[in-house]
C-alpha atoms as a PDB file:
ATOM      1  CA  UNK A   1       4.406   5.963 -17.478  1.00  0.00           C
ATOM      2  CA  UNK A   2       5.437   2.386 -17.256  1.00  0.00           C
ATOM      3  CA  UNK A   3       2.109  -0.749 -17.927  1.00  0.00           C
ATOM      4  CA  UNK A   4       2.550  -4.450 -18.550  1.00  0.00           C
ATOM      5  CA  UNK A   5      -0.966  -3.692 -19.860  1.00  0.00           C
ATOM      6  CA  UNK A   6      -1.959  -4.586 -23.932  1.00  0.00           C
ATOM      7  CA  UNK A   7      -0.615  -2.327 -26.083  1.00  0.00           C
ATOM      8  CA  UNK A   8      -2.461  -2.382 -29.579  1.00  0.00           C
ATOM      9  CA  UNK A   9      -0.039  -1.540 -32.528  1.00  0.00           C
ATOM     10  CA  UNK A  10      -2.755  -0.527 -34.857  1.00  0.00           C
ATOM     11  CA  UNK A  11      -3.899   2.023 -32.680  1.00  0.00           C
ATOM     12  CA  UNK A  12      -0.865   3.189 -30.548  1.00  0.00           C
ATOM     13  CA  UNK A  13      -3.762   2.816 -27.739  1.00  0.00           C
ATOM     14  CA  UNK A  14      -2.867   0.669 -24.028  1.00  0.00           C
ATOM     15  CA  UNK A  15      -5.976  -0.942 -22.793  1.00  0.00           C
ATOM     16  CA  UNK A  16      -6.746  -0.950 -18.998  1.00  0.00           C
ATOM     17  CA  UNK A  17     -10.059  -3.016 -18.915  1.00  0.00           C
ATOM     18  CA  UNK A  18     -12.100   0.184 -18.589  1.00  0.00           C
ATOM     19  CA  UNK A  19     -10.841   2.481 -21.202  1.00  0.00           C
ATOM     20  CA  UNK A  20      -7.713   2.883 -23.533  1.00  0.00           C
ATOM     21  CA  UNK A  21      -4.981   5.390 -22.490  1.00  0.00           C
ATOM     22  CA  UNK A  22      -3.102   7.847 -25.407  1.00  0.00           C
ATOM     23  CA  UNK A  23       0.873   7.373 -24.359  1.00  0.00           C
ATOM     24  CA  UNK A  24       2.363   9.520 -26.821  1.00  0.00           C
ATOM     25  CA  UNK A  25      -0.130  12.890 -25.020  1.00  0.00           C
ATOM     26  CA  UNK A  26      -0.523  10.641 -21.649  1.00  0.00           C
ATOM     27  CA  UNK A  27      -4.258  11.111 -22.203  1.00  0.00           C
ATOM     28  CA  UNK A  28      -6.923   8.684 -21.763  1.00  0.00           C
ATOM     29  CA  UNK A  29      -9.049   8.055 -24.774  1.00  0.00           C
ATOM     30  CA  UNK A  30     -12.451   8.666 -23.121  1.00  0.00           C
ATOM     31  CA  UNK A  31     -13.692  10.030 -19.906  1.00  0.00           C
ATOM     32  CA  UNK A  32     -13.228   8.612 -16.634  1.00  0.00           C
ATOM     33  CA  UNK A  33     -16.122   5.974 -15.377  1.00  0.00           C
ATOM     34  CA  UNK A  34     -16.361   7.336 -12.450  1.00  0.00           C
ATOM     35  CA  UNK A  35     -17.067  10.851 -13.694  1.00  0.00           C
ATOM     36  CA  UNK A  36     -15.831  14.227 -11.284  1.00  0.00           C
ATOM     37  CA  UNK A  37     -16.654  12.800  -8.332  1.00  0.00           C
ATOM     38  CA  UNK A  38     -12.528  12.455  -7.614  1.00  0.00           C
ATOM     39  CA  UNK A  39     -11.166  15.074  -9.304  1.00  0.00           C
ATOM     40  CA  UNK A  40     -12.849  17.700 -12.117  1.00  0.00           C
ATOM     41  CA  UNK A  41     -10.224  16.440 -14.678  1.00  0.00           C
ATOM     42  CA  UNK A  42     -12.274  13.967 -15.775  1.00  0.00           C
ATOM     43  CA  UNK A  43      -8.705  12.720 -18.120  1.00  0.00           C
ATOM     44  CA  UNK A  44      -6.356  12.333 -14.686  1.00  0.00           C
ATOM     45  CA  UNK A  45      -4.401   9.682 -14.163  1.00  0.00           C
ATOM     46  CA  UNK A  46      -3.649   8.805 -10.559  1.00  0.00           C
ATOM     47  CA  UNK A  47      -3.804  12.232  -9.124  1.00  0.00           C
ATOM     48  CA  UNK A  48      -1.636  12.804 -11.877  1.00  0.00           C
ATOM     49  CA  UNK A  49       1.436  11.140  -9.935  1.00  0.00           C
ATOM     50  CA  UNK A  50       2.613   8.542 -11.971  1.00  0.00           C
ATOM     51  CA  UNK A  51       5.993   8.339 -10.120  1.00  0.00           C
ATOM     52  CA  UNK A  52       4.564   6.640  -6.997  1.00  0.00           C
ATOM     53  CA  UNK A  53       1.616   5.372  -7.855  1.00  0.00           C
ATOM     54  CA  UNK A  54      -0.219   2.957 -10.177  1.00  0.00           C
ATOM     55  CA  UNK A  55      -3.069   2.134 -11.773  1.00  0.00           C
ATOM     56  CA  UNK A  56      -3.581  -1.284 -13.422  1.00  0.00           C
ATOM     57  CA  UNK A  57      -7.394  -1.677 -14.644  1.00  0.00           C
ATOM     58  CA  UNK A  58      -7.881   2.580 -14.412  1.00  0.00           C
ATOM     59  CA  UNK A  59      -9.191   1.549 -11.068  1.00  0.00           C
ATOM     60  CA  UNK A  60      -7.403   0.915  -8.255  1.00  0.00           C
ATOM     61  CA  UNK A  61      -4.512   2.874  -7.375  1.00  0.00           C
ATOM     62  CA  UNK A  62      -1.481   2.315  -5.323  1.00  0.00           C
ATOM     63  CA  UNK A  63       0.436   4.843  -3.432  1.00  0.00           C
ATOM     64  CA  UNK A  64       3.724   4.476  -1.998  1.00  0.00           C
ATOM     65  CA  UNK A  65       3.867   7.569   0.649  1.00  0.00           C
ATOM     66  CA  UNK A  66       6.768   8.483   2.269  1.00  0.00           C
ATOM     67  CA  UNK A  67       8.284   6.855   5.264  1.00  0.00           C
ATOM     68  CA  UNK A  68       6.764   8.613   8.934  1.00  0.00           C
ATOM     69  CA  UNK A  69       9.502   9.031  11.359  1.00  0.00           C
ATOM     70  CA  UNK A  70       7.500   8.940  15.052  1.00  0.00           C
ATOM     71  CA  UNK A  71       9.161  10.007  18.140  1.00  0.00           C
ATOM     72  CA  UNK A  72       7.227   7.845  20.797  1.00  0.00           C
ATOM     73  CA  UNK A  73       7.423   4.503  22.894  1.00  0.00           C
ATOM     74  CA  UNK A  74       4.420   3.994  22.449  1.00  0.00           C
ATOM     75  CA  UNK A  75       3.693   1.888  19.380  1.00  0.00           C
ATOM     76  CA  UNK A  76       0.690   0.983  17.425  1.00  0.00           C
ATOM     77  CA  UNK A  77       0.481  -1.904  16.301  1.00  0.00           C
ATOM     78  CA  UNK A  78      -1.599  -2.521  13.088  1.00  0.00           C
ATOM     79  CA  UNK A  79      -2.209  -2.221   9.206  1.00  0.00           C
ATOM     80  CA  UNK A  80      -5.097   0.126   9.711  1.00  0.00           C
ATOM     81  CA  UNK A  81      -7.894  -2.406   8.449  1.00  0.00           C
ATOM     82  CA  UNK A  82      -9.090  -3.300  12.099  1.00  0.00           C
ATOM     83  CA  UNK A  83      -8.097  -2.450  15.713  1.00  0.00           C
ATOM     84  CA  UNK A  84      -4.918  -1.256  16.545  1.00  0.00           C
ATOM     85  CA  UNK A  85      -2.901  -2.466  19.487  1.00  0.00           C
ATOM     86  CA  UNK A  86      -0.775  -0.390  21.115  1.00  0.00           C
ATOM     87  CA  UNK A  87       2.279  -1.397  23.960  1.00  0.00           C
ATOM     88  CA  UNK A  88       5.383   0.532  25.203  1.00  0.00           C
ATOM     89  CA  UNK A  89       8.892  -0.112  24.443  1.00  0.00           C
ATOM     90  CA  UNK A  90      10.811  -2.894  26.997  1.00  0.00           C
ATOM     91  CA  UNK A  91      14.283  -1.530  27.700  1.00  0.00           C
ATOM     92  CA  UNK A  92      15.949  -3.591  25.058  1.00  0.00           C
ATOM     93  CA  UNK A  93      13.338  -2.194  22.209  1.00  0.00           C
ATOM     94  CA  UNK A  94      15.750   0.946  20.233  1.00  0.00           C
ATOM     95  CA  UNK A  95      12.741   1.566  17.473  1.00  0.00           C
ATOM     96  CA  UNK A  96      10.062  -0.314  15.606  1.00  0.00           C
ATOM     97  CA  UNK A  97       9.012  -0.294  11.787  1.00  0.00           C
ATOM     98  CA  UNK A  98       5.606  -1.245  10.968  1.00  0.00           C
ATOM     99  CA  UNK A  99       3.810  -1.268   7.863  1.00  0.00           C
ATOM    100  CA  UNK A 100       0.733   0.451   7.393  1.00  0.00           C
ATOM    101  CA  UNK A 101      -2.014   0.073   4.678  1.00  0.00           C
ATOM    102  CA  UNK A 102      -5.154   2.122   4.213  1.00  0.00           C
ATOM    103  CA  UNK A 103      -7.727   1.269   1.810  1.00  0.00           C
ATOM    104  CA  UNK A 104     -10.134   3.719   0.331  1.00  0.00           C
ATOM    105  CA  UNK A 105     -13.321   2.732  -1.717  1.00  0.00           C
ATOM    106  CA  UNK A 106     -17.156   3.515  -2.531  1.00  0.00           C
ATOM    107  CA  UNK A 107     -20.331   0.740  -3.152  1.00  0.00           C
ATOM    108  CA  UNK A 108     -22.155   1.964  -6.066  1.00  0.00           C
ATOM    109  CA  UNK A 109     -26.057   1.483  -6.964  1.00  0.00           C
ATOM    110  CA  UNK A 110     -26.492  -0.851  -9.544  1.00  0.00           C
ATOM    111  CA  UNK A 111     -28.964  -2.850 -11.821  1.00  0.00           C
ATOM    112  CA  UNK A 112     -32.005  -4.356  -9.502  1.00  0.00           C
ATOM    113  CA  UNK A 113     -31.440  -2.704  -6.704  1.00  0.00           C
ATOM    114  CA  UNK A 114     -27.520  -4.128  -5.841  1.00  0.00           C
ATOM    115  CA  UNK A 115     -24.708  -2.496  -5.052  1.00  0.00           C
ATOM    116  CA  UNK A 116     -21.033  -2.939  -6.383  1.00  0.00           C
ATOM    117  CA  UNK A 117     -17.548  -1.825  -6.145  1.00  0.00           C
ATOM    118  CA  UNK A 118     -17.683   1.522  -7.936  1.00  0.00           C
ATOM    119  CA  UNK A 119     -15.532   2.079 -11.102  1.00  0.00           C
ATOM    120  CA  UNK A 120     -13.183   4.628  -9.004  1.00  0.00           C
ATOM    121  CA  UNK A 121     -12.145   1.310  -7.641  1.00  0.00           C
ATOM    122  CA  UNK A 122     -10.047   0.612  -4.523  1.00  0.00           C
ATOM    123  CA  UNK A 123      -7.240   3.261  -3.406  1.00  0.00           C
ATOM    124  CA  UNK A 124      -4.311   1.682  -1.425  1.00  0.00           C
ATOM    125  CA  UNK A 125      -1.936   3.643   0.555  1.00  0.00           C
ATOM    126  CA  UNK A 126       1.106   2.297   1.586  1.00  0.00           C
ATOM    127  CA  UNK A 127       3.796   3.542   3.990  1.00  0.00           C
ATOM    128  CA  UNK A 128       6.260   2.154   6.878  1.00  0.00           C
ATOM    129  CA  UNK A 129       6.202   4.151  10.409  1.00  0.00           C
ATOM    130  CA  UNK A 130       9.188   3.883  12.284  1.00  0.00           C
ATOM    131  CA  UNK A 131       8.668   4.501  16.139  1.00  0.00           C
ATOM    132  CA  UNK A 132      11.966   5.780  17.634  1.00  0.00           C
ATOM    133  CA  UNK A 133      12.772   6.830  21.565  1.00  0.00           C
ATOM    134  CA  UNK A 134      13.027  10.573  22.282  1.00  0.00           C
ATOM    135  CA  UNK A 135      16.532  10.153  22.896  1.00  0.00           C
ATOM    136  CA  UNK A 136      19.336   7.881  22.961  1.00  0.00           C
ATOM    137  CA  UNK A 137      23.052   7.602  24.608  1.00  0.00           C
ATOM    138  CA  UNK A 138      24.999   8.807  21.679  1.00  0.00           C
ATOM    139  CA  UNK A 139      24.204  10.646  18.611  1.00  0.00           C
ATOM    140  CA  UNK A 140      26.367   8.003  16.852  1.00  0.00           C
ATOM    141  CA  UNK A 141      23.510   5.197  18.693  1.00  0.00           C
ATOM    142  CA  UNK A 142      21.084   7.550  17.556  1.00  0.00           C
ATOM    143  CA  UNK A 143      22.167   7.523  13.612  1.00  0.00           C
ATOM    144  CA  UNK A 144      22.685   3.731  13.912  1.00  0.00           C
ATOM    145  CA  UNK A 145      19.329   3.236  14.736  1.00  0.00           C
ATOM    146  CA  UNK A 146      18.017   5.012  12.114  1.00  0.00           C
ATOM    147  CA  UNK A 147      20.262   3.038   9.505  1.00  0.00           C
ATOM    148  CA  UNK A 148      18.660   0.047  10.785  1.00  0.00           C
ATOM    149  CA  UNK A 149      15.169   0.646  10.692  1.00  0.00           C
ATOM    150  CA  UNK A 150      15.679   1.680   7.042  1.00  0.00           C
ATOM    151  CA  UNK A 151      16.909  -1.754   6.579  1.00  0.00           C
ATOM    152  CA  UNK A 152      12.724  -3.092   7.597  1.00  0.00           C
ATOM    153  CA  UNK A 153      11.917   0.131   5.493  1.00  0.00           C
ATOM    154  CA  UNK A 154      13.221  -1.157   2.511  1.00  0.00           C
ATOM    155  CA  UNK A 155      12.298  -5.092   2.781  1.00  0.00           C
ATOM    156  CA  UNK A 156       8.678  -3.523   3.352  1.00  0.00           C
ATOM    157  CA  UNK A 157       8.675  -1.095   0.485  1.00  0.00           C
ATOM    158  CA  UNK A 158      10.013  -4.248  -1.888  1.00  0.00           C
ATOM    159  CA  UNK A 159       6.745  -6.570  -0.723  1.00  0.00           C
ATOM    160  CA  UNK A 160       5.260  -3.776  -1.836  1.00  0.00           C
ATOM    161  CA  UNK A 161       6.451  -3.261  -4.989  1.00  0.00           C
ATOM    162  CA  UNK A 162       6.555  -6.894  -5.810  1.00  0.00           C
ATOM    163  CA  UNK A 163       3.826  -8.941  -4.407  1.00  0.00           C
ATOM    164  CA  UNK A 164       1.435  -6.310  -2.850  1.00  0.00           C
ATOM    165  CA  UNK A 165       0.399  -4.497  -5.688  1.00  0.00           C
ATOM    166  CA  UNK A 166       0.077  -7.342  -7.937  1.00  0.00           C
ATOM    167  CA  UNK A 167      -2.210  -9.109  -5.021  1.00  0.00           C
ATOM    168  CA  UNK A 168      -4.310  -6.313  -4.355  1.00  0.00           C
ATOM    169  CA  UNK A 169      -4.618  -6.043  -8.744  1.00  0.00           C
ATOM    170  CA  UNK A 170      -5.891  -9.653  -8.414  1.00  0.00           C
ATOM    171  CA  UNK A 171      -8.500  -8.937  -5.188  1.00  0.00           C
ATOM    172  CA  UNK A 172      -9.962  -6.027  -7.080  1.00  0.00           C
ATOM    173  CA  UNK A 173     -10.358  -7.611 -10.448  1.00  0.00           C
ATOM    174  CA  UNK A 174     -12.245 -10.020  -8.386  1.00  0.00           C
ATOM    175  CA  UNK A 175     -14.081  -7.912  -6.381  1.00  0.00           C
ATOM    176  CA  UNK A 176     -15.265  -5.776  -9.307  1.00  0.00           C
ATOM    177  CA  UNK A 177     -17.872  -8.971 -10.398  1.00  0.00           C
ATOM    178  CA  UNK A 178     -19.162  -9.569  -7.554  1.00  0.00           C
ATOM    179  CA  UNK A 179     -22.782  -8.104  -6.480  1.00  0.00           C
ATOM    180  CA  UNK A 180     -24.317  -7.381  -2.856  1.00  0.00           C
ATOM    181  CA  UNK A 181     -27.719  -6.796  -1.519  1.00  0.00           C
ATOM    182  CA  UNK A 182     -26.999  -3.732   0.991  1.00  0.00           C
ATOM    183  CA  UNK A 183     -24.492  -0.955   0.612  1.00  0.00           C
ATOM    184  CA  UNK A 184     -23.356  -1.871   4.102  1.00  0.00           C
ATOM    185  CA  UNK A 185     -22.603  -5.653   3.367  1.00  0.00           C
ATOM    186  CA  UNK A 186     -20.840  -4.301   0.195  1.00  0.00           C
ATOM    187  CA  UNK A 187     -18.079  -2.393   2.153  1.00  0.00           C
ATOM    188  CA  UNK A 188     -17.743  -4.809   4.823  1.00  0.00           C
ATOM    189  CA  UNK A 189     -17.311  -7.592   2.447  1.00  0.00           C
ATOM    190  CA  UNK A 190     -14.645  -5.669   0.356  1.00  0.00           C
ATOM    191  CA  UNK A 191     -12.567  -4.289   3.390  1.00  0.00           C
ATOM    192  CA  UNK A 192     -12.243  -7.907   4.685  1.00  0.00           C
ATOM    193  CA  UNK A 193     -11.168  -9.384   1.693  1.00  0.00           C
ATOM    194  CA  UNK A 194      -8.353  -6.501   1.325  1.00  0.00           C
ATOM    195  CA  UNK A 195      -7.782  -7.167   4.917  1.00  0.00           C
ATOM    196  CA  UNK A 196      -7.677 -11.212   4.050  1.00  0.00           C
ATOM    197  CA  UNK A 197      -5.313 -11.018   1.364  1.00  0.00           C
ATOM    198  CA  UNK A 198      -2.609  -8.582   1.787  1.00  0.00           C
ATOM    199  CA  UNK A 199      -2.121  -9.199   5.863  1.00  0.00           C
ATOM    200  CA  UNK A 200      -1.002 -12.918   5.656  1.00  0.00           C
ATOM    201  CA  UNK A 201       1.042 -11.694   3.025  1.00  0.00           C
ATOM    202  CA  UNK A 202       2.844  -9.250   4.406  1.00  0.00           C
ATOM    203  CA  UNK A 203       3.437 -10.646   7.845  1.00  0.00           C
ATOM    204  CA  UNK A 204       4.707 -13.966   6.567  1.00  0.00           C
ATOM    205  CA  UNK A 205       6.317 -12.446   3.083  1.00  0.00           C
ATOM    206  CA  UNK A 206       8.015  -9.356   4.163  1.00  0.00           C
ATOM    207  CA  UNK A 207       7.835  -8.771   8.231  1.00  0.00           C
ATOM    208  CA  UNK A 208       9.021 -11.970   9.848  1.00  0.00           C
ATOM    209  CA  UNK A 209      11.866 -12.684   6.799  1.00  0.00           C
ATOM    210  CA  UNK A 210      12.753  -8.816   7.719  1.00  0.00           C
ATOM    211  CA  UNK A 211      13.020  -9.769  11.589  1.00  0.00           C
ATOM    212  CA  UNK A 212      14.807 -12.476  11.110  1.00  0.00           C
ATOM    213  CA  UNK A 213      17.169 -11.196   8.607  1.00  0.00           C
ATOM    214  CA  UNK A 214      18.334  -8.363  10.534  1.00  0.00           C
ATOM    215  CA  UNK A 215      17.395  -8.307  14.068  1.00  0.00           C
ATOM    216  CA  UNK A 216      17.595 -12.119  15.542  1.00  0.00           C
ATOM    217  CA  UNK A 217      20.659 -12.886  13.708  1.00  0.00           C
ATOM    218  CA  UNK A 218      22.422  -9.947  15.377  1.00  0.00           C
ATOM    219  CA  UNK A 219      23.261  -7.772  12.691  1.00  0.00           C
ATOM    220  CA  UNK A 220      21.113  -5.059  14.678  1.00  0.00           C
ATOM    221  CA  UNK A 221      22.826  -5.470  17.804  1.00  0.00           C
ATOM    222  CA  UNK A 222      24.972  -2.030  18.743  1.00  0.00           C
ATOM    223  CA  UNK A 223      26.963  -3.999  20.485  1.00  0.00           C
ATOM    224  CA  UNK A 224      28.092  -6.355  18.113  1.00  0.00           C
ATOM    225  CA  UNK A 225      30.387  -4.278  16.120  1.00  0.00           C
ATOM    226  CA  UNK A 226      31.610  -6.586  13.535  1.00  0.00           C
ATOM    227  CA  UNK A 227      27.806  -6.901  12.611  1.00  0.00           C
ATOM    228  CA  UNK A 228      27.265  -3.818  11.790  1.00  0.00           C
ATOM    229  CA  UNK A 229      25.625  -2.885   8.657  1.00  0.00           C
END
């Protein structure tokens, strides 16, 4: 397991805000907050899959699931926090590569009759879904295609890596002091402020610098053989 997280020599112990973890037996010290209501391992560590996910506070926990390959020209269009628009390929479209983002979480009963972000925290799944035709011309069109979408695959899987989980660290920590009045209001407060902070982000850090990278300066284009990748 790799953390940037406090490591106390005295102790050998790695402290996550809500408990300390035991490296050398990849325990944690103490049981989870949030009890067996996610798993009856009350000692598990992501879903005990440290190799694509994280866990910075021993709350929230990022996923990075693998890429879904969609044969369809019909698109949808959206991170799955709100709607979703759909629209059909134009004749020049060969495939599309959206992001998606799904963000799981409970509100919690606390003190005085609030509610709060429970300590299970927020769950984040990550993935890019790449829309391609049912068929194309050529088997060799087909495979270039496919090369190229991985290109948007990539740039969106880095975002990820770099500046999403970090940002959605930062929204939780926040999120996990704040108090509401309803259970309702709780979760719509929360999913908008994911929704407010990692959209803008990825649209403007990671989408458009993808589009323009590879698709309007030609290096895309089939027919522009001494621009291919």
């Amino acid at each position: 397991m790799f953390s940037a997280k406090y490591y106390d020599i005295e102790t050998g112990l790695i402290y996550f805000g809500y408990r300390y973890y035991i490296m050398e037996i990849g325990r944690w010290l103490t049981r989870d907050p949030m009890e067996d209501r996610d798993s009856p391992n009350v000692n598990l560590f992501v879903h005990n899959n440290p190799i694509t996910s994280i866990d910075w506070l021993g709350m929230l926990t990022w996923n990075n699931n693998p890429t879904m390959w969609t044969v369809s020209t019909i698109v949808s269009r959206g991170l799955s926090f709100g709607s979703i628009r759909r629209w059909e390929f134009t004749p020049s479209d060969m495939a599309m590569t959206v992001p998606r983002m799904r963000i799981n979480f409970d509100c919690c009963p606390c003190a005085l009759f609030f509610w709060k972000l429970c300590p299970s925290g927020i769950t984040v799944n990550f993935k890019s879904q790449v829309y391609i035709r049912p068929s194309y011309p050529s088997a060799d069109e087909e495979a270039w295609v496919r090369r190229c979408e991985m290109d948007h695959v990539t740039d969106y899987t880095d975002w990820a890596n770099s500046i999403g989980k970090p940002l959605a660290e930062e929204t939780e920590k926040a999120l996990s002091k704040r108090l509401w009045w309803t259970q309702d209001k709780c979760g719509t407060d929360i999913r908008n402020a994911m929704q407010e902070a990692m959209i803008p982000s990825i649209v403007v850090e990671a989408m458009l610098p993808s589009i323009e990278k590879h698709d309007r300066s030609g290096r895309h284009d089939w027919y522009s053989t001494n621009k291919r990748p």
